[in-house]
PDB file of N, CA and C in Angstrom:
ATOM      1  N   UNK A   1      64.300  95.759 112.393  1.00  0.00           N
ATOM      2  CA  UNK A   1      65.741  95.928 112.426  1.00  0.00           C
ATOM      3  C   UNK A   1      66.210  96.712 111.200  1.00  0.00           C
ATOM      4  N   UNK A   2      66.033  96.367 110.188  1.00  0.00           N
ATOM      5  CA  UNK A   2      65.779  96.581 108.866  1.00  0.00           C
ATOM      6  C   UNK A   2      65.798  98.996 108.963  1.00  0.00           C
ATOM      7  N   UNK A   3      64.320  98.958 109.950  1.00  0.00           N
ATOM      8  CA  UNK A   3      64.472 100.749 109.935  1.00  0.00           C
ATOM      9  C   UNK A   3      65.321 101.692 110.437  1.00  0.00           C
ATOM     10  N   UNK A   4      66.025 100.483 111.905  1.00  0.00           N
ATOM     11  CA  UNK A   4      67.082 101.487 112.778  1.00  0.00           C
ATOM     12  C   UNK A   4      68.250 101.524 111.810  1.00  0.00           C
ATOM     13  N   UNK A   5      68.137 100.690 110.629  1.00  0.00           N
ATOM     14  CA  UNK A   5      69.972 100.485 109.977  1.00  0.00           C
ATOM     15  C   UNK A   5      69.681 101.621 109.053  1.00  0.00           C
ATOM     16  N   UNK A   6      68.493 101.695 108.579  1.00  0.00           N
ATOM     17  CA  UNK A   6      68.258 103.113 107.652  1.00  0.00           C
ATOM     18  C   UNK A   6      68.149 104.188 108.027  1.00  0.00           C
ATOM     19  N   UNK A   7      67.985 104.335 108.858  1.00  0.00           N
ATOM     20  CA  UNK A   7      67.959 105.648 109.985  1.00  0.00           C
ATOM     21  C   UNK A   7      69.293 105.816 110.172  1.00  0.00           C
ATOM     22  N   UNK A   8      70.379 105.354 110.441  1.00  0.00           N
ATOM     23  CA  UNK A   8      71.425 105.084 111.102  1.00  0.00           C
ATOM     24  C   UNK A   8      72.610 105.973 109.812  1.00  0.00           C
ATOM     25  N   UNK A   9      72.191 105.381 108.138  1.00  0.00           N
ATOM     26  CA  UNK A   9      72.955 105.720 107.244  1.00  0.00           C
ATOM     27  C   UNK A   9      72.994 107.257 107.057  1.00  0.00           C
ATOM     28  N   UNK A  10      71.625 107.775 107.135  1.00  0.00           N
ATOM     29  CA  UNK A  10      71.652 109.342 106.959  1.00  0.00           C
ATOM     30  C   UNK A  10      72.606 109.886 108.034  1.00  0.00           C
ATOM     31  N   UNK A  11      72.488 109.327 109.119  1.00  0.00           N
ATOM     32  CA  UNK A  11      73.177 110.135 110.532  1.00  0.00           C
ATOM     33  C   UNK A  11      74.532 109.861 110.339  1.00  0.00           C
ATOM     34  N   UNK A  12      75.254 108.917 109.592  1.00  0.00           N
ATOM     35  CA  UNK A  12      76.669 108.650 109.647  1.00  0.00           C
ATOM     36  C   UNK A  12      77.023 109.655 108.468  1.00  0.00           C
ATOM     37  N   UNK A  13      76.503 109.492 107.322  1.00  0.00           N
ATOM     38  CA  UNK A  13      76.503 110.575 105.967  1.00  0.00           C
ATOM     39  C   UNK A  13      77.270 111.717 106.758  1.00  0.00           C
ATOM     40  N   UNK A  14      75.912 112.373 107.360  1.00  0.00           N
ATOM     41  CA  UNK A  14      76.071 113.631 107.829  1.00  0.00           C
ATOM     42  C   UNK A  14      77.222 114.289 108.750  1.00  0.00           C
ATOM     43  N   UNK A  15      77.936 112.781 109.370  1.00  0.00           N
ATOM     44  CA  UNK A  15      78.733 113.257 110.395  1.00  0.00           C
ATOM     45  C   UNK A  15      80.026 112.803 109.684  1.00  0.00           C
ATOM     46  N   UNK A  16      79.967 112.198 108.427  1.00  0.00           N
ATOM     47  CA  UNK A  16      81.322 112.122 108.036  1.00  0.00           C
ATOM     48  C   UNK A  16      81.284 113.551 106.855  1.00  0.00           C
ATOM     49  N   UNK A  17      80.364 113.836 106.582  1.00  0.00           N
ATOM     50  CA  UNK A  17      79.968 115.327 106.006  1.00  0.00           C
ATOM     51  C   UNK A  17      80.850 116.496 106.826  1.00  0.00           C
ATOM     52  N   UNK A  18      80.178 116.403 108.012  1.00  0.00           N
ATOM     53  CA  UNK A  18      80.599 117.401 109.216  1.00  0.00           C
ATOM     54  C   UNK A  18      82.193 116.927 109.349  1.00  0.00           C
ATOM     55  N   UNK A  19      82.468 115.988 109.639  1.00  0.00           N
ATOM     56  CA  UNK A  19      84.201 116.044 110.237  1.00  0.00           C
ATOM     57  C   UNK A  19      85.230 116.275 108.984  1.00  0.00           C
ATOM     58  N   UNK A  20      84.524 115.964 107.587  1.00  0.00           N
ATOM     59  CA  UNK A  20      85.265 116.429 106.082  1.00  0.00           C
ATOM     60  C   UNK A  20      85.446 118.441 106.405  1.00  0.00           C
ATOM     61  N   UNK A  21      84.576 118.096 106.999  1.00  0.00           N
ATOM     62  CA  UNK A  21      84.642 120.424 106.643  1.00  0.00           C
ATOM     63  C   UNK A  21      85.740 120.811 107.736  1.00  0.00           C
ATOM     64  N   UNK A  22      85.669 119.888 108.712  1.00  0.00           N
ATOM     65  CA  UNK A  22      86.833 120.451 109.937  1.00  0.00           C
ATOM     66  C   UNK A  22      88.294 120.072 109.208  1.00  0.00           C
ATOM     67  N   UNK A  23      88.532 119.966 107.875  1.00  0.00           N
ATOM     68  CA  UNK A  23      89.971 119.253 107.718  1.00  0.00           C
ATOM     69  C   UNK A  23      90.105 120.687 107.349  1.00  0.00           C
ATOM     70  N   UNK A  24      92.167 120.819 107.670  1.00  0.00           N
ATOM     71  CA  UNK A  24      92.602 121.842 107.203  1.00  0.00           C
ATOM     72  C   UNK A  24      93.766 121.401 106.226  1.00  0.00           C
ATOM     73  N   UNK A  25      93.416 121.572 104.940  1.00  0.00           N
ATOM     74  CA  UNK A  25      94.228 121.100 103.802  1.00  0.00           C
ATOM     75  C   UNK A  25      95.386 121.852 103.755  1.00  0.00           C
ATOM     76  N   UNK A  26      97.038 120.761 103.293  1.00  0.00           N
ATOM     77  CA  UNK A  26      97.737 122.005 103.202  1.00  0.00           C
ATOM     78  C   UNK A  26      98.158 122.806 102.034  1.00  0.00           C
ATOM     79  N   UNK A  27      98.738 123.420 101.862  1.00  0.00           N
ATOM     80  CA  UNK A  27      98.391 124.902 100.799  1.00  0.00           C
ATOM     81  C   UNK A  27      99.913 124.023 100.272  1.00  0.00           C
ATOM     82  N   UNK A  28     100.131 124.632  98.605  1.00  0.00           N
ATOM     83  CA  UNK A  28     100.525 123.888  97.864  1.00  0.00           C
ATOM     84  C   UNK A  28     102.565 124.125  98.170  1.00  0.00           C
ATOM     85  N   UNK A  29     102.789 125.312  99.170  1.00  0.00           N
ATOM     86  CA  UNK A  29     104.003 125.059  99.558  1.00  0.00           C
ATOM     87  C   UNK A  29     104.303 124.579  99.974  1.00  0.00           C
ATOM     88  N   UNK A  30     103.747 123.655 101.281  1.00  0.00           N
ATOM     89  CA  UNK A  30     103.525 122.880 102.446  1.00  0.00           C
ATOM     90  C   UNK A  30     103.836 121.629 101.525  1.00  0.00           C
ATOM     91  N   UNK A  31     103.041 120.783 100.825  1.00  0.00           N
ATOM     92  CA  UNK A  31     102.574 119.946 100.458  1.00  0.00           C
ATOM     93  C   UNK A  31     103.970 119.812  99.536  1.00  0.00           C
ATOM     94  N   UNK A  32     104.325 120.666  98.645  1.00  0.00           N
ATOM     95  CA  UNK A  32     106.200 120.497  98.068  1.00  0.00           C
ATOM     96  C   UNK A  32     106.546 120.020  99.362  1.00  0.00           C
ATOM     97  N   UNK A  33     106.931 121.291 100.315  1.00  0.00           N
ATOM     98  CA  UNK A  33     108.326 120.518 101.185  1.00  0.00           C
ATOM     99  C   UNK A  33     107.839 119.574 101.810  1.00  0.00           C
ATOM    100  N   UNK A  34     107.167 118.668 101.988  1.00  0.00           N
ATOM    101  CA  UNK A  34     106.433 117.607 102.948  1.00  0.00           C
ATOM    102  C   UNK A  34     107.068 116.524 101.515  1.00  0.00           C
ATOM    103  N   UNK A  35     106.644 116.677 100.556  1.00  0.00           N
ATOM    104  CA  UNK A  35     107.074 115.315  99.283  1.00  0.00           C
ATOM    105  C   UNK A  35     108.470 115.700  99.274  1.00  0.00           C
ATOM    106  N   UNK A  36     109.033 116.761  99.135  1.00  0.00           N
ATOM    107  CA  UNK A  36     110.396 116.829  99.134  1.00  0.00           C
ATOM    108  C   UNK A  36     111.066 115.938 100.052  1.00  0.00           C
ATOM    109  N   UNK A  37     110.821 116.380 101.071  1.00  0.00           N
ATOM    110  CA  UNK A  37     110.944 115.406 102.352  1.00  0.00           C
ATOM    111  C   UNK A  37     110.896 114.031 102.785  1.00  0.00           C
ATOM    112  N   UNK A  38     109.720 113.629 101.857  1.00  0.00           N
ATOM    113  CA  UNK A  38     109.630 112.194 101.900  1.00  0.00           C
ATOM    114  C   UNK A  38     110.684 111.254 100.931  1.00  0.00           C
ATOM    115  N   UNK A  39     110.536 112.007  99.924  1.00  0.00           N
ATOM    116  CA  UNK A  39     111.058 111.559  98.732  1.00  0.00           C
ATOM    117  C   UNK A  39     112.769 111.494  99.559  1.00  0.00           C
ATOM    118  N   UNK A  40     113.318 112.489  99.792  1.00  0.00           N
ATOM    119  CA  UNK A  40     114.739 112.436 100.443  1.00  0.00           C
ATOM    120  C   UNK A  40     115.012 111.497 101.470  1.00  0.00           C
ATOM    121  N   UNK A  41     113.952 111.300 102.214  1.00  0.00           N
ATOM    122  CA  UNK A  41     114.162 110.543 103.237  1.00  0.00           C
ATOM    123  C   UNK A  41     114.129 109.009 102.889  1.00  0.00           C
ATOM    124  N   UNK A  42     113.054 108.958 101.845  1.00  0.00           N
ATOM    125  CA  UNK A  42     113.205 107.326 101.623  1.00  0.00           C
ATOM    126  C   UNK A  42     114.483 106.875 100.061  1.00  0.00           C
ATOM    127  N   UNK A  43     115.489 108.096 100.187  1.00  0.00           N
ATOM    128  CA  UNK A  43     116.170 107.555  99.176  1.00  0.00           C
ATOM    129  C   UNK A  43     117.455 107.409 100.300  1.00  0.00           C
ATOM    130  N   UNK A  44     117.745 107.954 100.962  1.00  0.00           N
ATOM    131  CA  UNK A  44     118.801 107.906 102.113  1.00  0.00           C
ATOM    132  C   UNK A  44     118.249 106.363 102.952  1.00  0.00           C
ATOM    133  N   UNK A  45     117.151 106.440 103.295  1.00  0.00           N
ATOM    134  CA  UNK A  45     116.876 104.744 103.346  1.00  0.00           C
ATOM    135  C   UNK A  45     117.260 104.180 103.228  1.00  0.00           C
ATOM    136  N   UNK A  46     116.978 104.313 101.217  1.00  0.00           N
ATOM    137  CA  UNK A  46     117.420 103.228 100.525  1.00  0.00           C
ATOM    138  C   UNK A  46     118.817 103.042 100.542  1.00  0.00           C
ATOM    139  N   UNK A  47     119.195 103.765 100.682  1.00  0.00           N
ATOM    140  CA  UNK A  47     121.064 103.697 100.495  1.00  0.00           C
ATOM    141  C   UNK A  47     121.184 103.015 101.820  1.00  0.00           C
ATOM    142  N   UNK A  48     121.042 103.777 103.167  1.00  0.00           N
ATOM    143  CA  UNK A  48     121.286 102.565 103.924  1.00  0.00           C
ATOM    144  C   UNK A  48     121.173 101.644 104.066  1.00  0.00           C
ATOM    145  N   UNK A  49     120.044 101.004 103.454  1.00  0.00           N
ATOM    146  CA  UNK A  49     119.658  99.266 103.445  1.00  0.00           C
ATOM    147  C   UNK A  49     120.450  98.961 102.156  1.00  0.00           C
ATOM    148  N   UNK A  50     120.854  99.673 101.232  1.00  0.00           N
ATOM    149  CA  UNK A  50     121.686  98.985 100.050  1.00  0.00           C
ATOM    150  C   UNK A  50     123.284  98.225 100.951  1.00  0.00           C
ATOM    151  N   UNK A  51     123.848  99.426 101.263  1.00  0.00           N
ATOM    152  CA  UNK A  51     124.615  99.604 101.718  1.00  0.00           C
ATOM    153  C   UNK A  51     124.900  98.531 103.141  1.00  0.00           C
ATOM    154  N   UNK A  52     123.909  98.636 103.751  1.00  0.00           N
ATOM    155  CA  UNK A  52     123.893  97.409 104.834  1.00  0.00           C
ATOM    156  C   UNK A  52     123.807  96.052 104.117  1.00  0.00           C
ATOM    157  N   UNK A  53     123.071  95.696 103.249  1.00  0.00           N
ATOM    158  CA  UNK A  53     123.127  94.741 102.514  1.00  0.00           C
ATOM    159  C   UNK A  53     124.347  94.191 101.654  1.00  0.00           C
ATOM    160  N   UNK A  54     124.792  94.865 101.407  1.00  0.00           N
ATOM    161  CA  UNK A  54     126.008  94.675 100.428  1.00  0.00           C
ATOM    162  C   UNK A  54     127.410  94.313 101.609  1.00  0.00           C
ATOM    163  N   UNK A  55     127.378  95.132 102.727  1.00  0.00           N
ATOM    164  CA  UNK A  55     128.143  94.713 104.108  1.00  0.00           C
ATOM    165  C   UNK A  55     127.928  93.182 104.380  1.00  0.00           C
ATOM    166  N   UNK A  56     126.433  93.149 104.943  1.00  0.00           N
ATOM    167  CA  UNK A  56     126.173  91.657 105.037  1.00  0.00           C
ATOM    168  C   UNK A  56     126.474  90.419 104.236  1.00  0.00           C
ATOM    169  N   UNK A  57     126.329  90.714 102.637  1.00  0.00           N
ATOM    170  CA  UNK A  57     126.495  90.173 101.679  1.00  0.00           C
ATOM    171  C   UNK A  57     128.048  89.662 101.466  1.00  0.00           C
ATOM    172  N   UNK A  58     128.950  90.908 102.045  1.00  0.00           N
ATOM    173  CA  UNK A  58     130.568  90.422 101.733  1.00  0.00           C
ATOM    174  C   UNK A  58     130.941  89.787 102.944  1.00  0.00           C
ATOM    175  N   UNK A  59     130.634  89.982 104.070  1.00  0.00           N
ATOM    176  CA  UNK A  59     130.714  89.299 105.063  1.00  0.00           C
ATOM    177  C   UNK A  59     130.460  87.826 105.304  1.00  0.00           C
ATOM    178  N   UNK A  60     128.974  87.845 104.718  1.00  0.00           N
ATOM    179  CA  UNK A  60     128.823  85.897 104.218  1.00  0.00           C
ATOM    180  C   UNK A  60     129.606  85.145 103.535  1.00  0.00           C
ATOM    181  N   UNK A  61     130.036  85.785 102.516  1.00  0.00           N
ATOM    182  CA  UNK A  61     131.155  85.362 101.253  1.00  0.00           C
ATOM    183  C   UNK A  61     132.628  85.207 102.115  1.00  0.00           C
ATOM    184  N   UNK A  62     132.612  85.910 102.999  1.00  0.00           N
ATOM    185  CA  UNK A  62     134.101  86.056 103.305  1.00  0.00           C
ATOM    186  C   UNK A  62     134.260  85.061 104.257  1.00  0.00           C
ATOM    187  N   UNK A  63     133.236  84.865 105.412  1.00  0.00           N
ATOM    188  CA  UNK A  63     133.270  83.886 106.497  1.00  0.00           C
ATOM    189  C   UNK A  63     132.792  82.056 106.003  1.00  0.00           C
ATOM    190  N   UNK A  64     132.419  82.224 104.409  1.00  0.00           N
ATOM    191  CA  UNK A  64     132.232  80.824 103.715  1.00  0.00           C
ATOM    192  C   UNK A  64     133.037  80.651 102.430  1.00  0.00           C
ATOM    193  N   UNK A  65     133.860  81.246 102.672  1.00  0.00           N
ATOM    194  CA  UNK A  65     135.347  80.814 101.378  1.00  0.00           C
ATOM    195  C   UNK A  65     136.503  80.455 101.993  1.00  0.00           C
ATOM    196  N   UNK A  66     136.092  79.963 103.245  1.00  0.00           N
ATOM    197  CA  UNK A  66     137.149  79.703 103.941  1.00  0.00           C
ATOM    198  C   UNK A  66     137.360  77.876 103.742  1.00  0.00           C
TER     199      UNK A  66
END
């Protein structure tokens, strides 16, 4: 059992070797507007969940000060 698992490691090596060369990396303009992007998107997020939160938040206060 022991030889098919050693046999087995070279052949996986090789094919995670082989599917590394098929990647197409992106070039360093790409890769700005893609973080630009992210970065914008998860700050508008954040504002909406601030913002929803702070709704929810006055709403509790308001419906228990009664």
């Amino acid at each position: 059992m022991s030889d098919s698992v050693e046999n087995k490691k070279p052949a996986f090596f090789a094919g995670v070797k082989s599917e590394l060369k098929k990647i197409t990396w992106p070039d360093r303009e790409d890769m700005l507007k893609q973080s630009i992007a992210v970065v914008a998107v998860s700050i508008v997020t954040g504002a909406f969940i601030a913002l929803l939160d702070f709704l929810i938040q006055y709403g509790v206060e308001f419906l228990t000060t009664f």
